[in-house]
Protein backbone atom coordinates (compact mmCIF):
# COMPACT_ATOMS: atom_id res chain seq x y z
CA UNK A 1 -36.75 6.37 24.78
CA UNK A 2 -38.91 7.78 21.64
CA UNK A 3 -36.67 9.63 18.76
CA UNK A 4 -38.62 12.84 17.57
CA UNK A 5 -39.70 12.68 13.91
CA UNK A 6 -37.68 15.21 13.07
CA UNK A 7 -34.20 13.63 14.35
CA UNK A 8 -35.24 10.12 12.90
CA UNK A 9 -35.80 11.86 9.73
CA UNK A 10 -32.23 13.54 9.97
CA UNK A 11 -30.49 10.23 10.94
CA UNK A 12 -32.13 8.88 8.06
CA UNK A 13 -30.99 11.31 5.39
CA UNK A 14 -27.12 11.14 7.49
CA UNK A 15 -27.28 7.26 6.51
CA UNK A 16 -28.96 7.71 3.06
CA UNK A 17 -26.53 10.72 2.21
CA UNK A 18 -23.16 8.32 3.01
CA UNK A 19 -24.51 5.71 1.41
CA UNK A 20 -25.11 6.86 -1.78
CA UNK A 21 -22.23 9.02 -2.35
CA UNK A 22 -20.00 6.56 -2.96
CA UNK A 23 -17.92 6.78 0.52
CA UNK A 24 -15.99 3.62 1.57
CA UNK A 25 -13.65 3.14 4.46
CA UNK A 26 -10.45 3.78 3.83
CA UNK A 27 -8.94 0.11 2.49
CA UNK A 28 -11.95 -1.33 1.36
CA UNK A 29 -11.70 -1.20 -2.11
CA UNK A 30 -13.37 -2.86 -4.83
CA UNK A 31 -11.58 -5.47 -6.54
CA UNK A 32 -12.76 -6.76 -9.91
CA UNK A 33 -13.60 -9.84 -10.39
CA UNK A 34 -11.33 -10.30 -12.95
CA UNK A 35 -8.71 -10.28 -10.47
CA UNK A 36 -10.54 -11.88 -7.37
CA UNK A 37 -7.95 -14.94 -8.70
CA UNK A 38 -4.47 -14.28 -9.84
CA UNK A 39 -0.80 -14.95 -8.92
CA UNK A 40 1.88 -13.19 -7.69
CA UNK A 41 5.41 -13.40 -9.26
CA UNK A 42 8.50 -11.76 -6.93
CA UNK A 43 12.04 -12.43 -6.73
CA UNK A 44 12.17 -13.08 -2.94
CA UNK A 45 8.78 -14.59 -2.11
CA UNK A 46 10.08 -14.19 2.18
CA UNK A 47 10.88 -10.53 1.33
CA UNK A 48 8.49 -8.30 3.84
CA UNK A 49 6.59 -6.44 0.60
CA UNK A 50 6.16 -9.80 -0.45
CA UNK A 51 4.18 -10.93 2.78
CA UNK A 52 2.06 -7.90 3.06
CA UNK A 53 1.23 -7.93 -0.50
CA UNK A 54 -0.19 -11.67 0.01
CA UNK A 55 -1.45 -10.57 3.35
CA UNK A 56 -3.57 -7.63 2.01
CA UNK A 57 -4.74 -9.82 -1.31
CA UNK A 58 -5.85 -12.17 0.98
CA UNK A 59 -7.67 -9.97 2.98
CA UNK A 60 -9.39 -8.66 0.11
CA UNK A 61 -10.80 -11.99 -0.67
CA UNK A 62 -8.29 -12.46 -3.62
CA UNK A 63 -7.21 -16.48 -4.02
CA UNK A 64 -3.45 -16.33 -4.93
CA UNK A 65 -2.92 -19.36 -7.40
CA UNK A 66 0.81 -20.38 -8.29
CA UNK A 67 2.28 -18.56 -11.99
CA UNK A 68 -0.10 -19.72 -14.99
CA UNK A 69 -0.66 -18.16 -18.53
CA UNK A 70 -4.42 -17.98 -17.68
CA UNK A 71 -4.58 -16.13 -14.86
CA UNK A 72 -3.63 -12.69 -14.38
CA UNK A 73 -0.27 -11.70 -12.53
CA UNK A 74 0.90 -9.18 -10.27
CA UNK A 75 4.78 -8.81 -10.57
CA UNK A 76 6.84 -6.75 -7.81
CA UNK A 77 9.60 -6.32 -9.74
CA UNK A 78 11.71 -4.32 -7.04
CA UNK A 79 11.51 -2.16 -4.04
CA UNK A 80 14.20 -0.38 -3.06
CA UNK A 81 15.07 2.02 -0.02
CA UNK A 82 17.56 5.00 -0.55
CA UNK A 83 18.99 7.58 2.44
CA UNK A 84 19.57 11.03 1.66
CA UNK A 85 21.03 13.90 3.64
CA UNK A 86 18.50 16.03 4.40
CA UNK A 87 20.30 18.68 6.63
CA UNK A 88 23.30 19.03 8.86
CA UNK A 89 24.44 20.02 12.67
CA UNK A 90 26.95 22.66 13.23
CA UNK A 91 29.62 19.80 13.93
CA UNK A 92 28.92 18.29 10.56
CA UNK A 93 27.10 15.42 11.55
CA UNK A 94 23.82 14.59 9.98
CA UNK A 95 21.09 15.88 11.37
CA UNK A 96 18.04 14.99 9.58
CA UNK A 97 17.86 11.99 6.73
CA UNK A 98 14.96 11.64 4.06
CA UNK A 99 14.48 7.76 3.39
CA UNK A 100 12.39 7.36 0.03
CA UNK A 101 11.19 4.10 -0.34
CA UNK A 102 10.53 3.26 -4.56
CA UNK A 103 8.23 -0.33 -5.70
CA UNK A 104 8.26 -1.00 -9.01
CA UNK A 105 5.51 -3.35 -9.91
CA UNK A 106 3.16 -4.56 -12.91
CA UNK A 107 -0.55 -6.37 -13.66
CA UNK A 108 -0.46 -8.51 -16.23
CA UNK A 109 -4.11 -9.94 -17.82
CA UNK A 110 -3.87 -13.03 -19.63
CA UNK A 111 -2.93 -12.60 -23.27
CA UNK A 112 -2.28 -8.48 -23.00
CA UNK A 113 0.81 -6.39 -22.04
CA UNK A 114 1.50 -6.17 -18.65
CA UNK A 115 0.69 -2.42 -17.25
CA UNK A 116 3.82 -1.05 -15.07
CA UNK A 117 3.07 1.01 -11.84
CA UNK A 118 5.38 2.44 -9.11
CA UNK A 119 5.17 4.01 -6.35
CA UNK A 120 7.76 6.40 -4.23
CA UNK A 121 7.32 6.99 -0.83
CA UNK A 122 9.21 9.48 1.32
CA UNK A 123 9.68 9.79 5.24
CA UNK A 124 11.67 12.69 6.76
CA UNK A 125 13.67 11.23 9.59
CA UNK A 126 15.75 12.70 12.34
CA UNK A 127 19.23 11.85 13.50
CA UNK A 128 20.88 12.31 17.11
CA UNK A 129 24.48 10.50 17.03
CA UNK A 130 23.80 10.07 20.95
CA UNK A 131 20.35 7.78 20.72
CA UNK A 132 21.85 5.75 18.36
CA UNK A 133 20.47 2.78 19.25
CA UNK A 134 16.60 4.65 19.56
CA UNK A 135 17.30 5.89 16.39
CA UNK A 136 17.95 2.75 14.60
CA UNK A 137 14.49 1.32 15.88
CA UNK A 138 12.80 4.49 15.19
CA UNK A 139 14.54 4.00 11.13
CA UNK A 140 13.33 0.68 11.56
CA UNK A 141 9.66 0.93 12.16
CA UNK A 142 9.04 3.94 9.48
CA UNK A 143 10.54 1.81 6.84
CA UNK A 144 8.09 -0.96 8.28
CA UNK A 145 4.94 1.71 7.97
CA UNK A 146 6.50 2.83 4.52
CA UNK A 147 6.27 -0.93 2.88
CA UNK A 148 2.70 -1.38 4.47
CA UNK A 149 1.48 2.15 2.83
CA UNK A 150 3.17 0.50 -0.82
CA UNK A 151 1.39 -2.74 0.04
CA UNK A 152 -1.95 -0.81 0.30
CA UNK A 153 -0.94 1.28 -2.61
CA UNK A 154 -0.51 -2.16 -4.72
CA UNK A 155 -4.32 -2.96 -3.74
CA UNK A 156 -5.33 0.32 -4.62
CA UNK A 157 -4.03 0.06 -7.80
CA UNK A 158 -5.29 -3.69 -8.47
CA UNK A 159 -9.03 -1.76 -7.72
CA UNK A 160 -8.43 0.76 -10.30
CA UNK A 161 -6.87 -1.53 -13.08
CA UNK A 162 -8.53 -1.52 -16.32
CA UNK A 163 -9.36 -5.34 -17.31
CA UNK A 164 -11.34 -4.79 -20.22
């Protein structure tokens, strides 16, 4: 089967058009290679943010080397997840729950200050006293999608970070 001109010629400018404008899928980010090695400091090196953090470096191409003055470092200092009442049933049970999810982190290049980030994530999250047990997975796996989303936030940022 023979493309027209004309359609080649469109599928050609399509291609040329996302090419050039600087689209990328979403994760694929650009890393410099000032940070393509570095080594990442946390205070519980099993803790889940800890794994995808390594998990996503390393699928970015990004050797992780133990701590050394001459490399640069990525620090999560701490990640913490807070529960707040969003609303209430009739009874005075709770009926809805926000969890916000906060990672404190920094990039430090070797011999300059280290540059602090954080990030706060929220999830709204419903409550029914009589799925308890639903619920509690349900808690479970946003809090698993909310550490994933600061994992890829971490990357994001290592992209973006000024190394000169």
């Amino acid at each position: 089967m023979r493309l027209k001109p004309l359609t080649a010629c469109f599928l050609a400018l399509v291609m040329l058009t996302s090419a050039g404008c600087g689209f990328h899928l979403q994760g694929s980010y650009s890393i410099p290679k000032e940070l393509r090695v570095l080594s990442l400091q946390t205070q519980d090196q099993y803790s889940e943010l800890s794994r995808l953090v390594r998990d996503r470096l390393r699928l970015h191409n990004i050797d992780v080397q133990p701590v050394s003055k001459t490399l640069p470092r990525l620090t999560l200092i701490k990640d913490s997840l807070e529960r707040s009442t969003l609303s209430l049933y009739s009874t005075g049970n709770v009926a809805e729950y926000e969890l916000i999810y906060h990672v404190d982190f920094s990039v430090a290049l070797p011999n300059k200050e280290a540059q602090k980030f954080s990030t706060e994530i929220r999830r709204d999250y419903q409550d029914d006293p009589r799925t308890a047990l639903a619920k509690s997975r349900e808690m479970n796996l946003l809090v698993k999608e909310m550490r994933a989303q600061a994992a890829d936030y971490i990357i994001q940022t290592l992209a973006s970070t000024e190394v000169n």
